[in-house]
Every structure is written in structure tokens, then in C-alpha cells.
N, C-alpha and C. Protein backbone atom coordinates (compact mmCIF):
# COMPACT_ATOMS: atom_id res chain seq x y z
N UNK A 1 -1.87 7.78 -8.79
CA UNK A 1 -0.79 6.93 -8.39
C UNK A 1 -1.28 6.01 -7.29
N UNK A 2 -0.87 4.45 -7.47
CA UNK A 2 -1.25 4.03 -6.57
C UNK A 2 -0.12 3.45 -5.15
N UNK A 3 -0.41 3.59 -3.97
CA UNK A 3 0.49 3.40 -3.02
C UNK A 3 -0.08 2.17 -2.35
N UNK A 4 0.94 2.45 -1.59
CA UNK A 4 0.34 0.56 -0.21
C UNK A 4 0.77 1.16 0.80
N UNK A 5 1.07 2.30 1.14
CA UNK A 5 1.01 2.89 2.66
C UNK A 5 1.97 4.36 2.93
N UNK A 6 2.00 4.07 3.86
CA UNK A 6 2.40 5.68 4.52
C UNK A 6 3.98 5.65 3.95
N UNK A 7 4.71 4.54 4.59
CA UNK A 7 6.36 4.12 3.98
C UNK A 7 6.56 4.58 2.68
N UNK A 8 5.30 3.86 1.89
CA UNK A 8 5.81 4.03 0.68
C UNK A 8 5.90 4.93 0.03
N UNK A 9 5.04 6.10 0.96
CA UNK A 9 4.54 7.31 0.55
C UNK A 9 5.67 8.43 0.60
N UNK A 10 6.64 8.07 1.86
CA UNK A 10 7.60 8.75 2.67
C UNK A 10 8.98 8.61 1.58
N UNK A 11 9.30 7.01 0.98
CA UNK A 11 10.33 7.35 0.33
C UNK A 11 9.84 7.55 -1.27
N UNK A 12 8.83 7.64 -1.81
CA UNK A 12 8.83 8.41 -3.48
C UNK A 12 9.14 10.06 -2.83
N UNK A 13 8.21 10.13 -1.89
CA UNK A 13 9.12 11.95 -1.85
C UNK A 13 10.35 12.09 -1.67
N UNK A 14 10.81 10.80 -0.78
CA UNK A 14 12.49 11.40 -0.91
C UNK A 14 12.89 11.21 -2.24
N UNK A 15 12.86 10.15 -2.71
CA UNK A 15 13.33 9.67 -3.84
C UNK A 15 13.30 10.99 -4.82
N UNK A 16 12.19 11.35 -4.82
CA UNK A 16 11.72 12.68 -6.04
C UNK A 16 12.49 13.80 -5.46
N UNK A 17 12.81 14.17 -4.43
CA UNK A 17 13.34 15.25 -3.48
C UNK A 17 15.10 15.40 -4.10
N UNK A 18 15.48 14.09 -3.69
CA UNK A 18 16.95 13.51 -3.94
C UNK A 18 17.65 13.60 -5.36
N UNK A 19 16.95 12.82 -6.13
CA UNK A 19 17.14 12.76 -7.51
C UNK A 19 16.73 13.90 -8.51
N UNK A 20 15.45 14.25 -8.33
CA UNK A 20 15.41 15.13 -8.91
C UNK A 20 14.73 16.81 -8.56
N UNK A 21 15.17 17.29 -7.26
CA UNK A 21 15.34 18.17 -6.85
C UNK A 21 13.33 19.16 -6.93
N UNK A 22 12.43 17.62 -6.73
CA UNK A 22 11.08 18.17 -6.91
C UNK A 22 11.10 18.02 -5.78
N UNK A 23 9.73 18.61 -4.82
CA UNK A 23 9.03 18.51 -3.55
C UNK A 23 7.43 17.78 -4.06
N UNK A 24 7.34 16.42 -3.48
CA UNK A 24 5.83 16.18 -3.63
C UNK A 24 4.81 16.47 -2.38
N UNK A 25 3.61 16.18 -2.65
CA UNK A 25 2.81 16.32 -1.62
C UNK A 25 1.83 15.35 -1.90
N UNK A 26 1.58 14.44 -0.92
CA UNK A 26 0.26 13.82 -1.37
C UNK A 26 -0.55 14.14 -0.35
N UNK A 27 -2.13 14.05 -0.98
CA UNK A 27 -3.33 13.69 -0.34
C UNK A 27 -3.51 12.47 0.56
N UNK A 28 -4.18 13.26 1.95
CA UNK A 28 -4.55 11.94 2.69
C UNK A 28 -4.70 10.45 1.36
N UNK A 29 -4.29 9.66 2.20
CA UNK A 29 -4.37 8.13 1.62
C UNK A 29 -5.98 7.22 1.52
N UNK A 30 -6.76 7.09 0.78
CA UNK A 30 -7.93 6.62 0.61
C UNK A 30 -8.02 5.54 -0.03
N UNK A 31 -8.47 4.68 0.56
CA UNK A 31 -8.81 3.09 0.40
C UNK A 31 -9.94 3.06 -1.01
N UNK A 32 -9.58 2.46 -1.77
CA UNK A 32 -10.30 2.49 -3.05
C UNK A 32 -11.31 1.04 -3.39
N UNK A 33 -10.26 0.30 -2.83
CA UNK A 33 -11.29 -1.26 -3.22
C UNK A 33 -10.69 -2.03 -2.24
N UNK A 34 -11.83 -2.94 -1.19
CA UNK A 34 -11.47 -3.96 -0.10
C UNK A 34 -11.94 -4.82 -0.64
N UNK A 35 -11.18 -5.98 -0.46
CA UNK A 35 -11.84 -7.16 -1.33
C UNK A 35 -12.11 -7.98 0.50
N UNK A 36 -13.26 -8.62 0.92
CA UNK A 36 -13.93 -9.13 1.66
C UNK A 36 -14.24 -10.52 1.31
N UNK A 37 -13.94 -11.46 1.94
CA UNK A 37 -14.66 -13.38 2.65
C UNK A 37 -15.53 -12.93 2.34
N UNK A 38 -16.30 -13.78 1.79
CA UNK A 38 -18.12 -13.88 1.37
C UNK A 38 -18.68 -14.73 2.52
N UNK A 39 -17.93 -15.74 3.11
CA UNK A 39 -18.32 -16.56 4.36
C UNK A 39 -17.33 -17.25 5.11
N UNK A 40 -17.42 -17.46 6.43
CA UNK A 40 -15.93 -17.98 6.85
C UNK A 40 -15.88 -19.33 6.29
N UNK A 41 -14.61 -19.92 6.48
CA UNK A 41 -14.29 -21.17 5.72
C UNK A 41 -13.57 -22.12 6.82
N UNK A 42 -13.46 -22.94 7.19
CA UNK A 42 -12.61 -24.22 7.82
C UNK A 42 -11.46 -24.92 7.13
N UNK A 43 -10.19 -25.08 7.32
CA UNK A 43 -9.86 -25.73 5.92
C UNK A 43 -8.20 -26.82 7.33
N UNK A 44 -8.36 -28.00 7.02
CA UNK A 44 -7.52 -28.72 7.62
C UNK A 44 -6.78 -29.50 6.41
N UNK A 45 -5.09 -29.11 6.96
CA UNK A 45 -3.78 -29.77 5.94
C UNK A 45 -3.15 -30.54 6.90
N UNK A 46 -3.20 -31.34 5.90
CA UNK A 46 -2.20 -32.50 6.95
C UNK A 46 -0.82 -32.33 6.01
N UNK A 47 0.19 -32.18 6.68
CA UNK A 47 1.78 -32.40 6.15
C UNK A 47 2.65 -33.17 6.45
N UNK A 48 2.94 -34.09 5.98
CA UNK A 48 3.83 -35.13 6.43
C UNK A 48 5.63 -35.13 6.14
């Protein structure tokens, strides 16, 4: 399953808790893929 943080982590257990009367548990949260700048960039917008 994939998550985006601790929050999100906090209400599927309620959610699962609430509705359907399960208890989850997850595993510490582990970063799977960082996507990284290859080089910094400069970038100027003009808006009128």
C-alpha cells in the first residue's frame, strides 16, 4: 500500500477501525523512490 505520510496513515486505521470493525498496523514508513534536480536551474517570468 502506498501512503504520503503519517496523517494519512492515522485516518485509513480509523477509517478501517470505524467502518469495519478491523485494527491495522503499519510498518515504519520507508521512502521508496526520490526523484532529485540533475542541476540547479535559473528561470525568470515576467507577468503582466
Amino acid at each position: 500500500m502506498s501512503l504520503y505520510g503519517l496523517t494519512q496513515k492515522e485516518i485509513i486505521q480509523t477509517l478501517l477501525e470505524e467502518r469495519f470493525s478491523v485494527k491495522a498496523h503499519f510498518d515504519e514508513i520507508k521512502t521508496i523512490y526520490k526523484e532529485r534536480p540533475k542541476k540547479k536551474v535559473n528561470k525568470i517570468i515576467h507577468i503582466e
